[in-house]
PDB file of N, CA and C in Angstrom:
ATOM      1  N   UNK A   1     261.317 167.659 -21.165  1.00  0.00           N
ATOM      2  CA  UNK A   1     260.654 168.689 -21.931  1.00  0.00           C
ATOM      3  C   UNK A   1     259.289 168.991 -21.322  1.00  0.00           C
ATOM      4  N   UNK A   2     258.775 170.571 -21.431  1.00  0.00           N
ATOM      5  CA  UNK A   2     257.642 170.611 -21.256  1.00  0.00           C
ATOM      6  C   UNK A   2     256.761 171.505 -22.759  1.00  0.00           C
ATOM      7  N   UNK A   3     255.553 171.383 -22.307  1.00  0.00           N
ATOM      8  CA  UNK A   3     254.870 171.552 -23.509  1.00  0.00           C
ATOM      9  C   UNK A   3     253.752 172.611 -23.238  1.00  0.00           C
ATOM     10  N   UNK A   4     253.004 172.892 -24.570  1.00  0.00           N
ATOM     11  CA  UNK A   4     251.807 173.885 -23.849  1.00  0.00           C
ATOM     12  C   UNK A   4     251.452 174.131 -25.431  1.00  0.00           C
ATOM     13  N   UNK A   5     249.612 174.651 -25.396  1.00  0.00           N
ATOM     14  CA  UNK A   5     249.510 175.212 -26.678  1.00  0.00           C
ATOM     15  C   UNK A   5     249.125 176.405 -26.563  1.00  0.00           C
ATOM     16  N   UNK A   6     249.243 176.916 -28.138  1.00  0.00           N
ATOM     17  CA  UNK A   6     249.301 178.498 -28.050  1.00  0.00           C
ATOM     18  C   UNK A   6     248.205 178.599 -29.421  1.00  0.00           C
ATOM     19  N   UNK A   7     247.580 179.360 -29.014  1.00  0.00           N
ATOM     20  CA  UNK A   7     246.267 180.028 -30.343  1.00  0.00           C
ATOM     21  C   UNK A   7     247.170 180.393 -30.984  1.00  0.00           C
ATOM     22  N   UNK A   8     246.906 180.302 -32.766  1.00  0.00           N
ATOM     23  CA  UNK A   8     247.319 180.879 -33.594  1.00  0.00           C
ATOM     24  C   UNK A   8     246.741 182.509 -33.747  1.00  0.00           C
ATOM     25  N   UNK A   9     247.726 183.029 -34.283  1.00  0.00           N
ATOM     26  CA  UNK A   9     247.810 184.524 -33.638  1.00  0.00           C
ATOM     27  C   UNK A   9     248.273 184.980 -32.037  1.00  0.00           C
ATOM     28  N   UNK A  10     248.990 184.144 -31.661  1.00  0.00           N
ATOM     29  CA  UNK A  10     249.953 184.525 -30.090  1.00  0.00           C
ATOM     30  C   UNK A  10     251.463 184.354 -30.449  1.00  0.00           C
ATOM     31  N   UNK A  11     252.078 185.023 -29.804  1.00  0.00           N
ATOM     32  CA  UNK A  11     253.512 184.699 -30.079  1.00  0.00           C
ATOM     33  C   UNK A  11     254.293 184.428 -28.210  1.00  0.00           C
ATOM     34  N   UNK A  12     255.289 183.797 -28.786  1.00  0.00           N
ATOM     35  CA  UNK A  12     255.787 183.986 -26.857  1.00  0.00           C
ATOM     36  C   UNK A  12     256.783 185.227 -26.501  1.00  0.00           C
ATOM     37  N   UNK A  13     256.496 185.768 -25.168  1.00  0.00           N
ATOM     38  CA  UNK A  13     257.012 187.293 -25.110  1.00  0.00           C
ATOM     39  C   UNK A  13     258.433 187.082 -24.378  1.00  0.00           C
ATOM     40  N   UNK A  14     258.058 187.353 -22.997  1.00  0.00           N
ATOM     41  CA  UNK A  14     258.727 186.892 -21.933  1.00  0.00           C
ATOM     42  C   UNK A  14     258.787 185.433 -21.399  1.00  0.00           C
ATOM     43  N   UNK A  15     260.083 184.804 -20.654  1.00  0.00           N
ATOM     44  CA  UNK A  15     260.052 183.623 -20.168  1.00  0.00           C
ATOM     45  C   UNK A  15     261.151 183.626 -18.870  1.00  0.00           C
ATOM     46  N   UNK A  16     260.440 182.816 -18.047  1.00  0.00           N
ATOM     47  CA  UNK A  16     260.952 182.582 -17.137  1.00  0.00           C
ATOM     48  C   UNK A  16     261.635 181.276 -16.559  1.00  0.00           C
ATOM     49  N   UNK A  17     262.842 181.602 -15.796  1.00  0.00           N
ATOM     50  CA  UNK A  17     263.298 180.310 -15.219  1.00  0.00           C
ATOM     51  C   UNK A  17     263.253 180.357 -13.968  1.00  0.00           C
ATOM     52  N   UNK A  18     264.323 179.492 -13.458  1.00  0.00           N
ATOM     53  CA  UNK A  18     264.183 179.203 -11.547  1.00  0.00           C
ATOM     54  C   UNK A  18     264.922 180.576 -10.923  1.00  0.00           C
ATOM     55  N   UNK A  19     265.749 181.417 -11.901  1.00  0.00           N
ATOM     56  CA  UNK A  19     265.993 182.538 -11.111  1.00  0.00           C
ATOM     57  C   UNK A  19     265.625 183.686 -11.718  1.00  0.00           C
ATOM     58  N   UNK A  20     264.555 183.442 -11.954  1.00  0.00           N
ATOM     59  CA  UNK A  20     263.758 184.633 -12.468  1.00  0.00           C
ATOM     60  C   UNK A  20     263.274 184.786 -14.017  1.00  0.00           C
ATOM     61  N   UNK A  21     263.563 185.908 -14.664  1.00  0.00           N
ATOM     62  CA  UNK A  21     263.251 186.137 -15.742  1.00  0.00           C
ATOM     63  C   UNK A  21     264.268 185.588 -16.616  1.00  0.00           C
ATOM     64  N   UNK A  22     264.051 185.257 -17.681  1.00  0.00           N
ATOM     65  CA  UNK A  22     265.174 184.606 -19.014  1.00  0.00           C
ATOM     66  C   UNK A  22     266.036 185.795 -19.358  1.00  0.00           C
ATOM     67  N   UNK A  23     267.457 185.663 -18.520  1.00  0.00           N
ATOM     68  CA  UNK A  23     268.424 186.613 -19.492  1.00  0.00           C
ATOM     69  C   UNK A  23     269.130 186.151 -20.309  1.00  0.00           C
ATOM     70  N   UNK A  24     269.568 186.737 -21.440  1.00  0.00           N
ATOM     71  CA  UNK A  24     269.775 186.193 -22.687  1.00  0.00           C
ATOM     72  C   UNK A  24     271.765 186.423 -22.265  1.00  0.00           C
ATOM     73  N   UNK A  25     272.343 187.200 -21.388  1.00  0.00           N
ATOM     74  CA  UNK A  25     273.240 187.655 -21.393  1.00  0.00           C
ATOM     75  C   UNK A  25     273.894 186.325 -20.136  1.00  0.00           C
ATOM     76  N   UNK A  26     273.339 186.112 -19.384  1.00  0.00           N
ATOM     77  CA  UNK A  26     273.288 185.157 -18.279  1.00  0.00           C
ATOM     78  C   UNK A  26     273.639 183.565 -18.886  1.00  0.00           C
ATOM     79  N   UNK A  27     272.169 183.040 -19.664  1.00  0.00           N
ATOM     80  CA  UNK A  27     271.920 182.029 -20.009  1.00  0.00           C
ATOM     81  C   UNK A  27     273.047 181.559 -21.485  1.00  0.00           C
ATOM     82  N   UNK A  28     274.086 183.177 -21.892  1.00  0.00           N
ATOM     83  CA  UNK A  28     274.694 182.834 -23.685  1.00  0.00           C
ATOM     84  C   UNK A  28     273.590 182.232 -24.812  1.00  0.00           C
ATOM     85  N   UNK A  29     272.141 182.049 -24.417  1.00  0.00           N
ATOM     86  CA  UNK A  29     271.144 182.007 -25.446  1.00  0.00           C
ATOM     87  C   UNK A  29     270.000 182.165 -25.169  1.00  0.00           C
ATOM     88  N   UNK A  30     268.855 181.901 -26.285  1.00  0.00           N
ATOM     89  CA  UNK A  30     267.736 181.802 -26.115  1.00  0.00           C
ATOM     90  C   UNK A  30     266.899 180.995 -25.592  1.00  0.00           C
ATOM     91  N   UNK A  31     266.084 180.757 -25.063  1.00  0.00           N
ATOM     92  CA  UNK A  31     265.566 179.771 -24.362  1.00  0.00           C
ATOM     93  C   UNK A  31     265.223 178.686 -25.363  1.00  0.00           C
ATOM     94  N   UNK A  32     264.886 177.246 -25.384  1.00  0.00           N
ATOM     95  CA  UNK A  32     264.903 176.340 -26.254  1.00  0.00           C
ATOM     96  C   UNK A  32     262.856 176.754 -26.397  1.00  0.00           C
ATOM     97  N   UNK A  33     262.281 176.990 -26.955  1.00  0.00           N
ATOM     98  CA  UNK A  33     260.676 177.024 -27.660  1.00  0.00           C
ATOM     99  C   UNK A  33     260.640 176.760 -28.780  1.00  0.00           C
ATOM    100  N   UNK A  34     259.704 175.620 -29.438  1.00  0.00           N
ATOM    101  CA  UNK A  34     259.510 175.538 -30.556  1.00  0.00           C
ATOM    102  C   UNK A  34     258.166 174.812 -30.829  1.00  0.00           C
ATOM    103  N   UNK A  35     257.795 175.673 -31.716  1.00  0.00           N
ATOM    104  CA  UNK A  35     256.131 174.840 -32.596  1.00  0.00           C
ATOM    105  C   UNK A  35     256.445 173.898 -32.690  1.00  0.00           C
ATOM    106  N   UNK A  36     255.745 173.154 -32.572  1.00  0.00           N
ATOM    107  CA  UNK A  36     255.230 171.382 -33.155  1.00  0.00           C
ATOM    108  C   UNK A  36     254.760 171.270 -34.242  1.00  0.00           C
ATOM    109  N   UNK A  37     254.304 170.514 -35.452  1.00  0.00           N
ATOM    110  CA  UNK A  37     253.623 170.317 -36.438  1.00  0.00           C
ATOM    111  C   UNK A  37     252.554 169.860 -35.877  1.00  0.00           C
ATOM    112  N   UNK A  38     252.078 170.099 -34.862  1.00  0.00           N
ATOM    113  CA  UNK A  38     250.917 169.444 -34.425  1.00  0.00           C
ATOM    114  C   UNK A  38     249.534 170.546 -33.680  1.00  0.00           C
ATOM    115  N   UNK A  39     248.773 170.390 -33.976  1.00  0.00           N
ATOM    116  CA  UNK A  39     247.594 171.765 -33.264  1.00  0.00           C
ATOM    117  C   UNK A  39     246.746 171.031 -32.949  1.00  0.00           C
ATOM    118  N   UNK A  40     245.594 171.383 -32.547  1.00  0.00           N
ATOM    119  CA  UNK A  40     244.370 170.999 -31.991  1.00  0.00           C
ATOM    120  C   UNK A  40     243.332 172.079 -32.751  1.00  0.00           C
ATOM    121  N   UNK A  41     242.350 171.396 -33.279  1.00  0.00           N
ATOM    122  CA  UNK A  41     241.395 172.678 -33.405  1.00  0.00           C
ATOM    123  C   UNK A  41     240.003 172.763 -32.236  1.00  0.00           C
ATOM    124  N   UNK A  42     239.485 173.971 -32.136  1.00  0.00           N
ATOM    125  CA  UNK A  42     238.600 173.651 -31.208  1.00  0.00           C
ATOM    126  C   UNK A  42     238.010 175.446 -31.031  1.00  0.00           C
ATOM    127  N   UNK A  43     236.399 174.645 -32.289  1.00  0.00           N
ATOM    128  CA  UNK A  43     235.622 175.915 -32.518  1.00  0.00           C
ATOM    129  C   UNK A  43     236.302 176.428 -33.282  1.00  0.00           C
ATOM    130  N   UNK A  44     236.826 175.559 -33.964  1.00  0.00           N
ATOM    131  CA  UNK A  44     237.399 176.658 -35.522  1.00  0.00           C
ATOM    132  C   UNK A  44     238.404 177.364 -34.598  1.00  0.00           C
ATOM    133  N   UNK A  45     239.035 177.670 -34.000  1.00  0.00           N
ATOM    134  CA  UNK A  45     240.642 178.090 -33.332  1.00  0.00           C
ATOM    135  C   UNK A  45     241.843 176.904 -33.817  1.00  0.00           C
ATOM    136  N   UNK A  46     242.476 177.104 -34.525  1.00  0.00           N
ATOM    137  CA  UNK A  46     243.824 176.634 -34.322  1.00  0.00           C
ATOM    138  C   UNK A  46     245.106 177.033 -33.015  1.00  0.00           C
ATOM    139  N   UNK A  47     245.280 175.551 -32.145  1.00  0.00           N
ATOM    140  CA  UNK A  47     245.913 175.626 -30.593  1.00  0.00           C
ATOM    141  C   UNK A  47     247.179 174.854 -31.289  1.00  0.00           C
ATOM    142  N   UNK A  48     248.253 175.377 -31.578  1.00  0.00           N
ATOM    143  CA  UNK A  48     249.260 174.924 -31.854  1.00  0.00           C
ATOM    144  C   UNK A  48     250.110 174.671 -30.640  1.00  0.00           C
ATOM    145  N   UNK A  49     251.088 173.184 -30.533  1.00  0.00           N
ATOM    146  CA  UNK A  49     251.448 172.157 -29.753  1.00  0.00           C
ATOM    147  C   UNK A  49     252.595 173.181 -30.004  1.00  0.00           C
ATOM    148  N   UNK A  50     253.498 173.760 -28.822  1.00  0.00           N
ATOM    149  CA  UNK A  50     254.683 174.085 -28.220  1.00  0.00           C
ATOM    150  C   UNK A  50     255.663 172.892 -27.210  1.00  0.00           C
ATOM    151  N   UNK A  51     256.652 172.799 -27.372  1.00  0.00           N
ATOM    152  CA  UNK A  51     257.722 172.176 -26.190  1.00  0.00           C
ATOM    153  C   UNK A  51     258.741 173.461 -26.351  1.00  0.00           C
ATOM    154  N   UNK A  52     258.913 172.821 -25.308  1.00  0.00           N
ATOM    155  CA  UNK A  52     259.992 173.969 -23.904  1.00  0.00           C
ATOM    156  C   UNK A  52     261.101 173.061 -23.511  1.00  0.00           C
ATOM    157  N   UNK A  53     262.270 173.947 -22.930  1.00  0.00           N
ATOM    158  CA  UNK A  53     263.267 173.176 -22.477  1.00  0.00           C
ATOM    159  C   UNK A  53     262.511 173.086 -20.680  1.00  0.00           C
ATOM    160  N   UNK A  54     262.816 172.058 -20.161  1.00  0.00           N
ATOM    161  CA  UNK A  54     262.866 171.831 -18.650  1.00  0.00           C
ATOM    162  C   UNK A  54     263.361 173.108 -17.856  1.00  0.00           C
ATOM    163  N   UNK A  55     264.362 173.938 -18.126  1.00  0.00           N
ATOM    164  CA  UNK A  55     264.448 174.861 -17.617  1.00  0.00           C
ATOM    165  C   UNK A  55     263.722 175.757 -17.392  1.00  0.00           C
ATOM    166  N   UNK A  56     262.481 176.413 -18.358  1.00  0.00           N
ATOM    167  CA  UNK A  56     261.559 176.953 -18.271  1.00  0.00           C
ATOM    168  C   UNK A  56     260.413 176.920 -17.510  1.00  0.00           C
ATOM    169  N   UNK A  57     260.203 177.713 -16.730  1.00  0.00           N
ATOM    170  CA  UNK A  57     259.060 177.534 -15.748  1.00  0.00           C
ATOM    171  C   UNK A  57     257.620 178.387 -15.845  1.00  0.00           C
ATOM    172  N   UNK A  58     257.938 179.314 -16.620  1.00  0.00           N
ATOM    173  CA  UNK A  58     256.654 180.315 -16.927  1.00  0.00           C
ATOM    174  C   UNK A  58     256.904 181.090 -18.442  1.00  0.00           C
ATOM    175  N   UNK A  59     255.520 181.192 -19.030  1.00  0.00           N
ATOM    176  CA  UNK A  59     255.648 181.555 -20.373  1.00  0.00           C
ATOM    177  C   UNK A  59     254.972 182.666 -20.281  1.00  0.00           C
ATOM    178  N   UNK A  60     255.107 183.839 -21.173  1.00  0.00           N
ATOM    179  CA  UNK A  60     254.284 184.946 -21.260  1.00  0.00           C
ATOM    180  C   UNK A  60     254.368 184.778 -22.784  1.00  0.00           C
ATOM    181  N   UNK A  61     252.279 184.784 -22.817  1.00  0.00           N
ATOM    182  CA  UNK A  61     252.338 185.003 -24.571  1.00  0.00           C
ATOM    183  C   UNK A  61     251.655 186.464 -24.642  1.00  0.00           C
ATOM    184  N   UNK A  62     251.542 186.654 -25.816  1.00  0.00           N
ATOM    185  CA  UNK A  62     250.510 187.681 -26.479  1.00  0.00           C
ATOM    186  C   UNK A  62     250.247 187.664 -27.611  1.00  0.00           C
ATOM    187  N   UNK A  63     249.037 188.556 -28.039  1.00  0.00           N
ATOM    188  CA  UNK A  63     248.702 188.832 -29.401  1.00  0.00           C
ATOM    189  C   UNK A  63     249.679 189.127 -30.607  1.00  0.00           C
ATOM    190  N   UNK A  64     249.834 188.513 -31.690  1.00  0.00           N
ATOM    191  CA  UNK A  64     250.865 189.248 -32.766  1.00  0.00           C
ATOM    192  C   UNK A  64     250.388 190.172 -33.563  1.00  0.00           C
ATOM    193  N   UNK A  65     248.974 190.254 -33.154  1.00  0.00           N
ATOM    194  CA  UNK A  65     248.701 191.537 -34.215  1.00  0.00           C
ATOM    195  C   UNK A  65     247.628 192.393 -33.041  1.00  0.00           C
ATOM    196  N   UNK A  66     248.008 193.395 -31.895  1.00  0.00           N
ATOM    197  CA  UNK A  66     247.366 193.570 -30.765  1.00  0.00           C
ATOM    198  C   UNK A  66     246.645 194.528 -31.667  1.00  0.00           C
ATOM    199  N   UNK A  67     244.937 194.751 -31.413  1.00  0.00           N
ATOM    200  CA  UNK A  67     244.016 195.716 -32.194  1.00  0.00           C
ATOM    201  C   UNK A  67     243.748 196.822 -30.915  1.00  0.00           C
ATOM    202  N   UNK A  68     244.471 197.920 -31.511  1.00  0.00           N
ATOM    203  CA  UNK A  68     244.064 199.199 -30.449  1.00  0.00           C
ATOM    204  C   UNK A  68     243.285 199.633 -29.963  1.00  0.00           C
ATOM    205  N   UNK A  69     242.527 199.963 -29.066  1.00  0.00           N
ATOM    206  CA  UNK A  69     241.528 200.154 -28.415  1.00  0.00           C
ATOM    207  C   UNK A  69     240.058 199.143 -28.095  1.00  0.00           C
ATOM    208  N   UNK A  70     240.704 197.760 -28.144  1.00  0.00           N
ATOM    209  CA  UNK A  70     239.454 197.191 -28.220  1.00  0.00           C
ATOM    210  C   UNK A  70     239.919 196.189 -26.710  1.00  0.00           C
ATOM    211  N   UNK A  71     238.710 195.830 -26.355  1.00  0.00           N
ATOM    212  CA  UNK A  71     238.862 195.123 -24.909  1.00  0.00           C
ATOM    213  C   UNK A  71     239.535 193.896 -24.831  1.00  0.00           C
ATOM    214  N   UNK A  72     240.708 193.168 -25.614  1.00  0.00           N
ATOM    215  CA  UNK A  72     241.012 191.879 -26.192  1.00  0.00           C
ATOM    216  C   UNK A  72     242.295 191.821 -25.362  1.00  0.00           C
ATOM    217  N   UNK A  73     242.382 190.490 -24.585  1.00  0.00           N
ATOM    218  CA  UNK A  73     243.284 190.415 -23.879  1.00  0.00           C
ATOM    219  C   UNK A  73     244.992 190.854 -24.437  1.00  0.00           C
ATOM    220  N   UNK A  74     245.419 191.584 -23.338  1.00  0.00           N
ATOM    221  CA  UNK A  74     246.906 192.086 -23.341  1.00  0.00           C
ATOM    222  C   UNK A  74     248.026 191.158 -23.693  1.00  0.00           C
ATOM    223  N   UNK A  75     247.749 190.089 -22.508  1.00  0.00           N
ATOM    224  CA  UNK A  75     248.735 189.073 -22.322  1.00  0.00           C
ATOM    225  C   UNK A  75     248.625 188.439 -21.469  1.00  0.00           C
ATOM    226  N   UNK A  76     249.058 187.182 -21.952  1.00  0.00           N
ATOM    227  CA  UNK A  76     248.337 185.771 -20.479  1.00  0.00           C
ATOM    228  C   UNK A  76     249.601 185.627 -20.029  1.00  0.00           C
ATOM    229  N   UNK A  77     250.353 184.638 -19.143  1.00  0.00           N
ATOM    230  CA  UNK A  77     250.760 184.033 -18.287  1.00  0.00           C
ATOM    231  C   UNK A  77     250.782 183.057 -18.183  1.00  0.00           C
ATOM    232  N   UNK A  78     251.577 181.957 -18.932  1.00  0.00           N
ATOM    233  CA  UNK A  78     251.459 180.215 -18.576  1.00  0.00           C
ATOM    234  C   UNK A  78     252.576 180.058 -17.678  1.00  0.00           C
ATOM    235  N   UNK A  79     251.520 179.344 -16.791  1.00  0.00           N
ATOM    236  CA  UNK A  79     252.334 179.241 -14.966  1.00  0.00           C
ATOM    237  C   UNK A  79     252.229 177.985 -15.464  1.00  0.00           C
ATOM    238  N   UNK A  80     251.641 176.894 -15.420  1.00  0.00           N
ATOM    239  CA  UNK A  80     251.475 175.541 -15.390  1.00  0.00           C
ATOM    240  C   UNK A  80     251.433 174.545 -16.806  1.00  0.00           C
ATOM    241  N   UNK A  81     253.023 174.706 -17.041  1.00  0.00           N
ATOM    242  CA  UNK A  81     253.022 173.729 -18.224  1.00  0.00           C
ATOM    243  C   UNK A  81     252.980 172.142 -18.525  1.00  0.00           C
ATOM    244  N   UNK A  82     252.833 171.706 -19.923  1.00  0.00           N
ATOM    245  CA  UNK A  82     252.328 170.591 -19.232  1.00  0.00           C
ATOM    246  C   UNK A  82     253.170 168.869 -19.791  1.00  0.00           C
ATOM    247  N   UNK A  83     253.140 168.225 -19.239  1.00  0.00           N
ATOM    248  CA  UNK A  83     254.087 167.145 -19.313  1.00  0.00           C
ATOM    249  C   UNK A  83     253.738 166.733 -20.921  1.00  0.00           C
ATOM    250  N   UNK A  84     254.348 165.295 -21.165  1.00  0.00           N
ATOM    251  CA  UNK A  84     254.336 164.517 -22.508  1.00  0.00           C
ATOM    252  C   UNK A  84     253.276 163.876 -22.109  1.00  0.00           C
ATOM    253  N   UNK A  85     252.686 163.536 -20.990  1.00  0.00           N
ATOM    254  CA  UNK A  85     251.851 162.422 -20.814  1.00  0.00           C
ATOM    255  C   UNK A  85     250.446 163.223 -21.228  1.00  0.00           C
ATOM    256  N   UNK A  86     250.363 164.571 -20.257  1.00  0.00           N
ATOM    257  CA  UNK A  86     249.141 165.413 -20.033  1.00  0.00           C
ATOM    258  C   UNK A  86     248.682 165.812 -21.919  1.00  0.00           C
ATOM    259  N   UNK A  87     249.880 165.827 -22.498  1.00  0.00           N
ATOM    260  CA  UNK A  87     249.834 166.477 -23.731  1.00  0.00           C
ATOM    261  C   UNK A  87     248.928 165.219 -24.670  1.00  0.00           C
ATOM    262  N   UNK A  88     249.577 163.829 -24.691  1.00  0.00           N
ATOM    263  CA  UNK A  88     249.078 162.952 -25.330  1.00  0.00           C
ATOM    264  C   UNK A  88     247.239 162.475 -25.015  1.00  0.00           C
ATOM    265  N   UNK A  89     247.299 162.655 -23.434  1.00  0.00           N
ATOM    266  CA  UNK A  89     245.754 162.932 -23.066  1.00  0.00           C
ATOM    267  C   UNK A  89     244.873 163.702 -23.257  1.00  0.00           C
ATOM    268  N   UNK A  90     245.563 165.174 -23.601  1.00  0.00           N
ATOM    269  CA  UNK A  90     244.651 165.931 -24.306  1.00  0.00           C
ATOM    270  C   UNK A  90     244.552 165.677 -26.105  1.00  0.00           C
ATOM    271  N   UNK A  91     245.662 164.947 -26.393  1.00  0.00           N
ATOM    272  CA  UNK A  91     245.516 165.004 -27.842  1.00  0.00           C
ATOM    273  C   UNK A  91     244.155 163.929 -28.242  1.00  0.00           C
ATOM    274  N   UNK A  92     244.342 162.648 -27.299  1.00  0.00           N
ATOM    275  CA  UNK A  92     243.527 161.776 -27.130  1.00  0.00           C
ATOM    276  C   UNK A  92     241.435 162.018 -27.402  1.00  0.00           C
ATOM    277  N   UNK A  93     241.439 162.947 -26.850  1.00  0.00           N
ATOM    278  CA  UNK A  93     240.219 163.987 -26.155  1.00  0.00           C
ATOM    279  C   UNK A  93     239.738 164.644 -27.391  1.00  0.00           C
ATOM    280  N   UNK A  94     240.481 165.392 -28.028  1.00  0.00           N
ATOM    281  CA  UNK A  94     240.061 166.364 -29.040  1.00  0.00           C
ATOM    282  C   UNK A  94     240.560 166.212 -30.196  1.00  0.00           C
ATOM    283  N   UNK A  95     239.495 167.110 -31.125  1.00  0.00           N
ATOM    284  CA  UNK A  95     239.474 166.865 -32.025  1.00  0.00           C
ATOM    285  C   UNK A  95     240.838 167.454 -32.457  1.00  0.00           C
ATOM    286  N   UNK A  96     241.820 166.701 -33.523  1.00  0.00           N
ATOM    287  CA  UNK A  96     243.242 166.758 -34.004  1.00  0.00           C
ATOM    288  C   UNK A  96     243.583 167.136 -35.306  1.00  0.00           C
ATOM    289  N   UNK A  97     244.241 167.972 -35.696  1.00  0.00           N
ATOM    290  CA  UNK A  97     244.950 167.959 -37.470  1.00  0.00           C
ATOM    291  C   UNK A  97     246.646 167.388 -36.632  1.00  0.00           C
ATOM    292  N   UNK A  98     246.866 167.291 -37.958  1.00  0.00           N
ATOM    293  CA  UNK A  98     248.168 167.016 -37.735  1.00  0.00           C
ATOM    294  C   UNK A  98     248.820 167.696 -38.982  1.00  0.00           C
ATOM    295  N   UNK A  99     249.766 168.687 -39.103  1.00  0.00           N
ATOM    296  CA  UNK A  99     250.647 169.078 -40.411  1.00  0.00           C
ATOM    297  C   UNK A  99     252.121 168.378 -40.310  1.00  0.00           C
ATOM    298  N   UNK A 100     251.986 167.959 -41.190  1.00  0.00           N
ATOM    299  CA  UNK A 100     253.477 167.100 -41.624  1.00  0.00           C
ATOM    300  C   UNK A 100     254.216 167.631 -42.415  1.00  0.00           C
ATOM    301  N   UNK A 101     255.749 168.265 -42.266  1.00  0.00           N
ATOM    302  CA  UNK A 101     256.390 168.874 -43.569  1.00  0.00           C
ATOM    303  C   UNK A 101     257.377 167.630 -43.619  1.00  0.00           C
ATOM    304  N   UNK A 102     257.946 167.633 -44.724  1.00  0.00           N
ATOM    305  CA  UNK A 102     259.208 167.091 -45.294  1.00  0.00           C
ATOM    306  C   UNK A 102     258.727 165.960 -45.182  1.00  0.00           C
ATOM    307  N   UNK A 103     258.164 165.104 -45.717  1.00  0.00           N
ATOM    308  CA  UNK A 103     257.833 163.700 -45.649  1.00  0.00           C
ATOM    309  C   UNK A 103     258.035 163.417 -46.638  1.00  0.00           C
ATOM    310  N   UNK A 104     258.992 161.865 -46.833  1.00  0.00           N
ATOM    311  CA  UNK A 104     259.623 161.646 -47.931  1.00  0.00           C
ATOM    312  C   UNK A 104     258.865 160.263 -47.480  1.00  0.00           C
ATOM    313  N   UNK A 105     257.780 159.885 -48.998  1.00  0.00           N
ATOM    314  CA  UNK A 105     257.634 158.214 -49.160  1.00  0.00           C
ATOM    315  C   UNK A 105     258.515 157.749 -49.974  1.00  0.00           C
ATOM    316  N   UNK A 106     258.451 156.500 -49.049  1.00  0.00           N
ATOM    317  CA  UNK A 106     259.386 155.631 -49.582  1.00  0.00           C
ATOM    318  C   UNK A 106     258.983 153.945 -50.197  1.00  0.00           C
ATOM    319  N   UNK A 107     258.720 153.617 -50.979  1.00  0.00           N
ATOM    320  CA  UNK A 107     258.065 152.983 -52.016  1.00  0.00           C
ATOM    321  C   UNK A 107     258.798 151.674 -52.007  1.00  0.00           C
ATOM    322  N   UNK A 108     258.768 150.332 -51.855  1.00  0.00           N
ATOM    323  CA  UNK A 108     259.097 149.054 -51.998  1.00  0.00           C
ATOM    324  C   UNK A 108     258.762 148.305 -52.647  1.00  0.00           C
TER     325      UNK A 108
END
């Protein structure tokens, strides 16, 4: 698996694999992406924790709510995603929330 975070308020657009762009007709699905319950804050930004399938080699995000005419980036480009190890070292580093759903205590 690889990983990467994404500002809240980005969504993922385009994705790429080893032969190019992600076809959905090629591949019979969607590429494997999914949020984490896990973010980083930093400066009051919420950086929500993404994993990727291994197949994936480049991410294109963007804005989910793009504001018209103002100078605010289009859309980035994640070329360099990042391992389990790189991920736990940055979690290490900064400051952390963690959201937990479905947690069932269990009482002895």
């Amino acid at each position: 698996m690889k990983y990467f975070f994404l500002s809240e308020g980005w969504a993922v657009a385009r994705v790429w694999a080893s032969d190019g762009l992600w076809q959905i007709t090629a591949w019979r699905r969607q590429p494997d992406i999914q949020r984490m319950n896990i973010c980083l804050v930093e400066q009051n930004e919420l950086l929500w924790l993404y994993r990727v399938e291994e197949a994936v080699l480049t991410v294109e995000v963007k804005p989910t709510t793009p504001v018209i005419g103002s100078q605010t980036i289009g859309q980035v480009v994640l070329k360099r995603l990042m391992s389990a190890e790189q991920v736990i070292e940055r979690l290490g580093t900064a400051e952390t929330k963690c959201q937990l759903q479905n947690i069932h205590l269990v009482v002895q």
